[in-house]
Protein backbone atom coordinates (compact mmCIF):
# COMPACT_ATOMS: atom_id res chain seq x y z
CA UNK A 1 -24.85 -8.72 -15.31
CA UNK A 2 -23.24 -5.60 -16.16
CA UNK A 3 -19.78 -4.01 -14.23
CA UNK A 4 -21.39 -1.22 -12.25
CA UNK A 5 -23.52 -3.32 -9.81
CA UNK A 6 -21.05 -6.07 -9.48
CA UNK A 7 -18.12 -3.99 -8.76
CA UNK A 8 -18.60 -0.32 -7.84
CA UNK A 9 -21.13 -0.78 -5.00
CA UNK A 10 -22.03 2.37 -3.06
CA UNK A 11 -23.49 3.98 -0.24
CA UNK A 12 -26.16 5.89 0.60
CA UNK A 13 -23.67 8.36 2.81
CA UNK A 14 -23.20 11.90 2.32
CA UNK A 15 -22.16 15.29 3.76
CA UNK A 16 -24.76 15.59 6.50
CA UNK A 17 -23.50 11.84 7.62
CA UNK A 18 -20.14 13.55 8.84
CA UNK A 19 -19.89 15.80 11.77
CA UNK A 20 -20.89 19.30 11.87
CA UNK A 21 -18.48 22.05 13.27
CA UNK A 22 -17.95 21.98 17.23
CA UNK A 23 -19.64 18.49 17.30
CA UNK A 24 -16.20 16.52 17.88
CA UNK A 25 -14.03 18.45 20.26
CA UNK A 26 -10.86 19.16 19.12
CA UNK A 27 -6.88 20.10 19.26
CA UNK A 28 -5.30 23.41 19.54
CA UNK A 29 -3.57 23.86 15.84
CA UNK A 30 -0.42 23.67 17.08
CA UNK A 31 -0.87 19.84 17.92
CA UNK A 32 -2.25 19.58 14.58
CA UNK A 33 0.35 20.49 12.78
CA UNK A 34 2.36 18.15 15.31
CA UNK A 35 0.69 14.93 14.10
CA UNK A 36 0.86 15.68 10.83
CA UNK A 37 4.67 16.25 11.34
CA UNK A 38 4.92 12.52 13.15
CA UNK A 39 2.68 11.13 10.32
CA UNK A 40 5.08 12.34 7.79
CA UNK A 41 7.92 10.41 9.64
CA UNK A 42 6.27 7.47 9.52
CA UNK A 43 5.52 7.45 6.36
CA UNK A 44 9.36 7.81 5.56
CA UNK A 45 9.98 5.08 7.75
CA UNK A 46 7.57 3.45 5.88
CA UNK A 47 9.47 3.54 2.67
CA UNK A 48 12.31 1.63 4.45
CA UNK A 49 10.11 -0.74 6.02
CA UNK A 50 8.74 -1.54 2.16
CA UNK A 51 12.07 -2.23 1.28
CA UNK A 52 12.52 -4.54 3.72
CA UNK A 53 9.57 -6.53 3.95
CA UNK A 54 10.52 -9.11 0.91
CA UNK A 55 13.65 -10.47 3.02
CA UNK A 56 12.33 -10.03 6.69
CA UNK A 57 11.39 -13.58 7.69
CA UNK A 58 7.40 -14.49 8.10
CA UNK A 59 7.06 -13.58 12.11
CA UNK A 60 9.36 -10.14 11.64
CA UNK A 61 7.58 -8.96 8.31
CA UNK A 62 4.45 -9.58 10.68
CA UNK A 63 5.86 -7.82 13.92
CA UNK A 64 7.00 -4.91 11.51
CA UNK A 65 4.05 -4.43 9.83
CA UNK A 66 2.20 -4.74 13.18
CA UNK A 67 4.02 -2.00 14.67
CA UNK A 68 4.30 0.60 11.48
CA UNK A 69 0.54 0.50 12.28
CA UNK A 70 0.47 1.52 15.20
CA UNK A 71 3.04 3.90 15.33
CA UNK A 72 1.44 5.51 12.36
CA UNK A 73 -2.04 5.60 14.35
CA UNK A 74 -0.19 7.01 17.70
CA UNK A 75 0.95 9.81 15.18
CA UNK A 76 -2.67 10.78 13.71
CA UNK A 77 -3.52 10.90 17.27
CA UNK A 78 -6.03 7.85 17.30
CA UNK A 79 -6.25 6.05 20.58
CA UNK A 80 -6.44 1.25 19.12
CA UNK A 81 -8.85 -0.27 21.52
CA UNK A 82 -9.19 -4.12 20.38
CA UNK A 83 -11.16 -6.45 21.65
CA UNK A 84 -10.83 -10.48 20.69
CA UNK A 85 -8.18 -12.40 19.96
CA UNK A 86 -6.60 -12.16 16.17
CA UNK A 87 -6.37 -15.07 14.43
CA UNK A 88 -2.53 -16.44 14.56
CA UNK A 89 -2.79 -19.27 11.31
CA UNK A 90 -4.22 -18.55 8.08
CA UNK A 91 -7.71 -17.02 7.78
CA UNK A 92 -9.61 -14.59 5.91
CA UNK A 93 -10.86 -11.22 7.65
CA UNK A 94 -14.00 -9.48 6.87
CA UNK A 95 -14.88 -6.44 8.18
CA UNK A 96 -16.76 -3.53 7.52
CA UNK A 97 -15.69 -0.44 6.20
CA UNK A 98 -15.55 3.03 7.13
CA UNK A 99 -12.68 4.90 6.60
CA UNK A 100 -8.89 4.88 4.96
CA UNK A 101 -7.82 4.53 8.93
CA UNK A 102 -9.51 0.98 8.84
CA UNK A 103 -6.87 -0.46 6.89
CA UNK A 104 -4.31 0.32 9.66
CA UNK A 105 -6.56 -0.61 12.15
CA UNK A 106 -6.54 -4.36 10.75
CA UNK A 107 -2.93 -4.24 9.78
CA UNK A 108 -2.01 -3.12 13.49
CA UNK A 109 -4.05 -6.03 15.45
CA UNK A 110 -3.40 -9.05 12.43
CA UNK A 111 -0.82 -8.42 9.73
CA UNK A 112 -2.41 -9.99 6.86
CA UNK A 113 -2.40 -9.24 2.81
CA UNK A 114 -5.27 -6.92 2.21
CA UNK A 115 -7.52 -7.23 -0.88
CA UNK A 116 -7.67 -3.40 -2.43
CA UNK A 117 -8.59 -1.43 -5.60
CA UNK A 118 -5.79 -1.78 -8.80
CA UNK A 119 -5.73 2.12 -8.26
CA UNK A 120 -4.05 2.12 -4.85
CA UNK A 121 -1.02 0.64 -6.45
CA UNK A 122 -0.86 4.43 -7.93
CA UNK A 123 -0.67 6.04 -4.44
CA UNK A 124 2.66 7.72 -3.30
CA UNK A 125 4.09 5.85 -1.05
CA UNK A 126 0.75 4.05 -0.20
CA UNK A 127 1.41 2.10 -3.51
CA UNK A 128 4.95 0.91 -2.87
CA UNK A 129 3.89 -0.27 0.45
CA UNK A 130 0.94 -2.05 -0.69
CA UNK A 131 3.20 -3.96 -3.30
CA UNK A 132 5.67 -4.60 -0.61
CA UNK A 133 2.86 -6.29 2.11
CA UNK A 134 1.81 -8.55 -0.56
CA UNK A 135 -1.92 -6.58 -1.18
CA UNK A 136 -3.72 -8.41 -3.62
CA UNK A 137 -5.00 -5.99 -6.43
CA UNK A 138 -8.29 -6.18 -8.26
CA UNK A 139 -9.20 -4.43 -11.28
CA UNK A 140 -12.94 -3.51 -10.77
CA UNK A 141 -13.26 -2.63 -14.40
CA UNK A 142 -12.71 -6.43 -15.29
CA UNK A 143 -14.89 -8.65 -13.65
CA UNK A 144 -13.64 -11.36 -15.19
CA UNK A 145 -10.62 -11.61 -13.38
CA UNK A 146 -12.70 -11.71 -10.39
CA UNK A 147 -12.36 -15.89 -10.67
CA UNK A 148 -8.27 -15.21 -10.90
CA UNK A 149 -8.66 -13.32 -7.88
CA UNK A 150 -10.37 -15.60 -6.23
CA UNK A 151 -7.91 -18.52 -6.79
CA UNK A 152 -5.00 -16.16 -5.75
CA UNK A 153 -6.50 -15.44 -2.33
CA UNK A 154 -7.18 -18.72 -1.75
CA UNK A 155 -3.27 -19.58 -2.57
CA UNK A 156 -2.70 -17.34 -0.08
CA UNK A 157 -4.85 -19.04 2.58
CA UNK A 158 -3.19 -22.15 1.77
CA UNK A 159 0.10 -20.88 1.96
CA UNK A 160 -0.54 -19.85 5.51
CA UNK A 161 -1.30 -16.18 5.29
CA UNK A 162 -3.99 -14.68 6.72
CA UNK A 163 -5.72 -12.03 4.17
CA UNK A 164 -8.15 -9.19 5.07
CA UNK A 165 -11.20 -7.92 2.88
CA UNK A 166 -14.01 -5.46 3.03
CA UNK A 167 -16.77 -7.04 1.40
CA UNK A 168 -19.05 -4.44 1.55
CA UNK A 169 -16.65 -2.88 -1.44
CA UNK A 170 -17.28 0.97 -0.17
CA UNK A 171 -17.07 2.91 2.65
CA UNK A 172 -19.87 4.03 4.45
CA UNK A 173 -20.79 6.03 7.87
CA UNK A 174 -21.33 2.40 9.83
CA UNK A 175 -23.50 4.56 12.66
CA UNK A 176 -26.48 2.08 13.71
CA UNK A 177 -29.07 4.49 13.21
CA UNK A 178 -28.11 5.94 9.21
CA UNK A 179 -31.33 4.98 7.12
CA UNK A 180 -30.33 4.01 3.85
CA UNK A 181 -26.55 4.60 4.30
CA UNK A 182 -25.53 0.97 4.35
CA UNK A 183 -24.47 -0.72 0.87
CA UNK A 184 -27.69 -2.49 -0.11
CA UNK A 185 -26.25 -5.88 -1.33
CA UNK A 186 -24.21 -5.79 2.24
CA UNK A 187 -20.71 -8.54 2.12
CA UNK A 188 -20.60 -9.55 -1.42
CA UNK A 189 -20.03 -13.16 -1.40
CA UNK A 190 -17.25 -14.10 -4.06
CA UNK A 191 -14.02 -13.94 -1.59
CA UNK A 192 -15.90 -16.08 1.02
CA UNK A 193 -15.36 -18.83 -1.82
CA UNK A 194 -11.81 -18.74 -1.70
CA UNK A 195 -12.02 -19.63 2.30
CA UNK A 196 -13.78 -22.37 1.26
CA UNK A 197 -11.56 -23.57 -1.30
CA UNK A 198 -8.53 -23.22 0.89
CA UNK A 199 -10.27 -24.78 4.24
CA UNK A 200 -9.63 -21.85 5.80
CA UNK A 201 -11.65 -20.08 8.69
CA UNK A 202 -13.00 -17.07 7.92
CA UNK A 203 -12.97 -14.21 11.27
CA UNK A 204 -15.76 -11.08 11.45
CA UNK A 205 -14.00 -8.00 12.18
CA UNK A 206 -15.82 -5.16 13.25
CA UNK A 207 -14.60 -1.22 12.84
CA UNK A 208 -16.27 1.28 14.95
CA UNK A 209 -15.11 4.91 16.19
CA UNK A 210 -15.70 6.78 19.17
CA UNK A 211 -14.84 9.80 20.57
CA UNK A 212 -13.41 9.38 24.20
CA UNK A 213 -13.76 13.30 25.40
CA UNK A 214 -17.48 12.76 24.45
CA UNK A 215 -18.01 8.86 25.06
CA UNK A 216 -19.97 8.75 21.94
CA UNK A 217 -19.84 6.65 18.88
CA UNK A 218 -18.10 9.81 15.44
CA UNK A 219 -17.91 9.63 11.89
CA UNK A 220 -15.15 12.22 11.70
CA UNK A 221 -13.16 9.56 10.61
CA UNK A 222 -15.41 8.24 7.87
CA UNK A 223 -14.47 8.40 4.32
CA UNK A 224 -17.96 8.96 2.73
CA UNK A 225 -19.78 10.48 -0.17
CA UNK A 226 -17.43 13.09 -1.87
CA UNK A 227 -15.37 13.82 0.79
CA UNK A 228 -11.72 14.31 -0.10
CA UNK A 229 -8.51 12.13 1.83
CA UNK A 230 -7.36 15.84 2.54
CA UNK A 231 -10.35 16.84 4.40
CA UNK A 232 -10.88 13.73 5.79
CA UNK A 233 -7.24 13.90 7.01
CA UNK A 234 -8.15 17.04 8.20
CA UNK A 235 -10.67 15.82 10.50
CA UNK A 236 -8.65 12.81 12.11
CA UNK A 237 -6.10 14.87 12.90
CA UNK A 238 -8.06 17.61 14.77
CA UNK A 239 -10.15 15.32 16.73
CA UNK A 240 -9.39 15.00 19.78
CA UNK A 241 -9.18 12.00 21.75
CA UNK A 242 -10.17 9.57 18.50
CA UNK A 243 -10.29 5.77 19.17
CA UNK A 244 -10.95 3.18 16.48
CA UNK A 245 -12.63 -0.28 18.38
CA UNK A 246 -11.29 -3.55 16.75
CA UNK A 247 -13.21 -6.46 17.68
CA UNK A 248 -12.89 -10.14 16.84
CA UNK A 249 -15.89 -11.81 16.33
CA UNK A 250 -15.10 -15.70 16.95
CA UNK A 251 -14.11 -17.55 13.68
CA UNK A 252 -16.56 -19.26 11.07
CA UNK A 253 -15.42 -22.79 10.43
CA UNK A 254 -17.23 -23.67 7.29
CA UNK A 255 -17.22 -27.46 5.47
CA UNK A 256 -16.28 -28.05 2.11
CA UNK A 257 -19.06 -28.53 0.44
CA UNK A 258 -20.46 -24.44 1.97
CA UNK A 259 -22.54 -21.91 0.31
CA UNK A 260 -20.34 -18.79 0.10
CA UNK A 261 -23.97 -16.75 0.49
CA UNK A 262 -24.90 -17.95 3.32
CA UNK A 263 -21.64 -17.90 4.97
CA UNK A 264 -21.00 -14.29 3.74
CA UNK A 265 -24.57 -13.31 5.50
CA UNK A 266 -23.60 -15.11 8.91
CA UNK A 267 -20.02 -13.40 9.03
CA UNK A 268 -22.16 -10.24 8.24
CA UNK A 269 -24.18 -10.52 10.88
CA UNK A 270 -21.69 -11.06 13.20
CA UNK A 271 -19.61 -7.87 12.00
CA UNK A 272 -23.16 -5.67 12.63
CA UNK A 273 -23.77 -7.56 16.14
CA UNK A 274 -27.13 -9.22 14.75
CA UNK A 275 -27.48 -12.82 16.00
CA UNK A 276 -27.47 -15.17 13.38
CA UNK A 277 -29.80 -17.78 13.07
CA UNK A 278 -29.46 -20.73 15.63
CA UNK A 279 -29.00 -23.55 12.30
CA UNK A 280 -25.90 -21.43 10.93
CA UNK A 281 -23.69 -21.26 14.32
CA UNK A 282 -20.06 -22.42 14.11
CA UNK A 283 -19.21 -24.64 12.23
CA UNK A 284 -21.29 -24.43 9.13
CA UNK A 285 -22.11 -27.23 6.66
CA UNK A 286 -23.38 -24.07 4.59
CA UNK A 287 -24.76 -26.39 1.54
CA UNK A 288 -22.73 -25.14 -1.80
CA UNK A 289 -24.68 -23.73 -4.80
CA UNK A 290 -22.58 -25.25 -7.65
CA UNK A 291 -24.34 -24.27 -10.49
CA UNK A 292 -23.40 -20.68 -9.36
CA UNK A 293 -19.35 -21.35 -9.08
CA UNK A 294 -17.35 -18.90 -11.16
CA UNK A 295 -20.04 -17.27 -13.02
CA UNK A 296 -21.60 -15.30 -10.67
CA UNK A 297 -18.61 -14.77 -7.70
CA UNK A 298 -20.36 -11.77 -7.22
CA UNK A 299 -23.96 -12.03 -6.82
């Protein structure tokens, strides 16, 4: 099985999935430039917060982290409506993905490690805070390390800390009526393995925007096709009255002896609101395909 499909999935998304001009009402300039000034702050205060994080103790590295997210969503100007209950003990989040903003969005209801590209460790600033929360790198030009990675998040689960993934492995618009935009091979299954290794639960997380002034579901904060994080900064911070919707599916609970597939299609299903099927409610005995453990994490 070659690199490409296993670790550079992608969407079907492009321009005419984000909004067109006067679609999402917006700010007067002046309170543009405002947020951007307040994001800037907090991304200075982030730089102190990353130097602290290594010797704040477990509940205030979580607290801190909780509330550098939020802050830094007040300052884009995007409203956190969560629904659910985050998990407080060790689990592994799955949600889907739509934009940069998710990643605070998850970081500002359950501080957990996050699971990310090897290039965001090249960010400014983004980078140093990454390494600071504990983010879990992967190199998606090896997929051999993919077992490695596997085993680390799974230390992590054991060790008590919750950890947050996107297993679709790109962004896309997430709107329930884009033909063809969603990721065709949907969660990827190989982190789902590490939950089961560590008896850990694993939680559905789903991501949605709206816009409040127009009560309607907006991709102006999705990161799609070749949009730019300038543009699509752009966009979030002209929008007016933005919300992101955080809600906590109940928790998966499955046995030892699970198939990671079929647990990665039932927490899938419960991230896209689809009922799954009445044998797979919670908990799952999910029977385990051995024959496919640590060759094919992937597939």
């Amino acid at each position: 099985m070659s690199a490409a499909p296993l670790w550079l999935p992608a969407s079907g998304c492009g321009p005419a999935c984000l909004p067109v001009a006067g679609e999402v009402p917006v700010v007067p300039a002046a309170r543009r430039v405002g947020r951007l000034l307040a994001v800037l702050g907090m991304l200075s205060a982030g730089t102190v917060l990353a130097a602290l994080l290594p010797v704040l103790p477990a509940g205030e590295r979580a607290a801190a982290v909780r509330g550098w997210a939020r802050g830094t969503l007040r300052a884009l100007g995007v409203r956190l409506v969560v629904r659910g209950r985050a998990p407080r003990r060790a689990a592994l989040l799955v949600a889907n993905h739509v934009s940069w903003l998710d990643v605070l969005a998850l970081l500002a209801v359950a501080p957990a490690r996050m699971v990310a590209k090897r290039e965001v460790r090249s960010w400014p600033l983004v980078g140093l805070l990454a390494t600071a929360a504990g983010t879990v790198l992967v190199d998606r030009a090896r997929p051999r390390d993919l077992p490695a990675t596997v085993a680390r998040v799974a230390a992590a689960l054991r060790a008590g800390r919750p950890v947050a993934v996107f297993p679709e492995g790109t962004t896309w618009c997430g709107t329930a009526d884009a033909v063809g935009c969603r990721p065709g091979r949907g969660f990827r299954p190989a982190l789902f393995q590490a939950a089961i290794d560590a008896g850990a639960p694993v939680v559905p997380v789903r991501i949605g925007y709206r816009c409040a002034a127009t009560d309607a579901p907006t991709t102006a904060a999705a990161f799609v096709g070749d949009d730019d994080l300038v543009r699509s900064l752009g966009r979030v911070l002209a929008a007016r009255e933005l919300e992101v919707r955080v809600t906590v599916s109940a928790a998966l609970h499955p046995a030892r002896n699970a198939d990671r597939r079929l647990l990665a299609r039932v927490a899938e299903s419960a991230v896209h609101l689809v009922p799954p099927p009445a044998e797979c409610s919670h908990p799952v005995p999910f029977p385990r395909r051995d024959h496919a453990r640590g060759l094919d994490l992937a597939a």
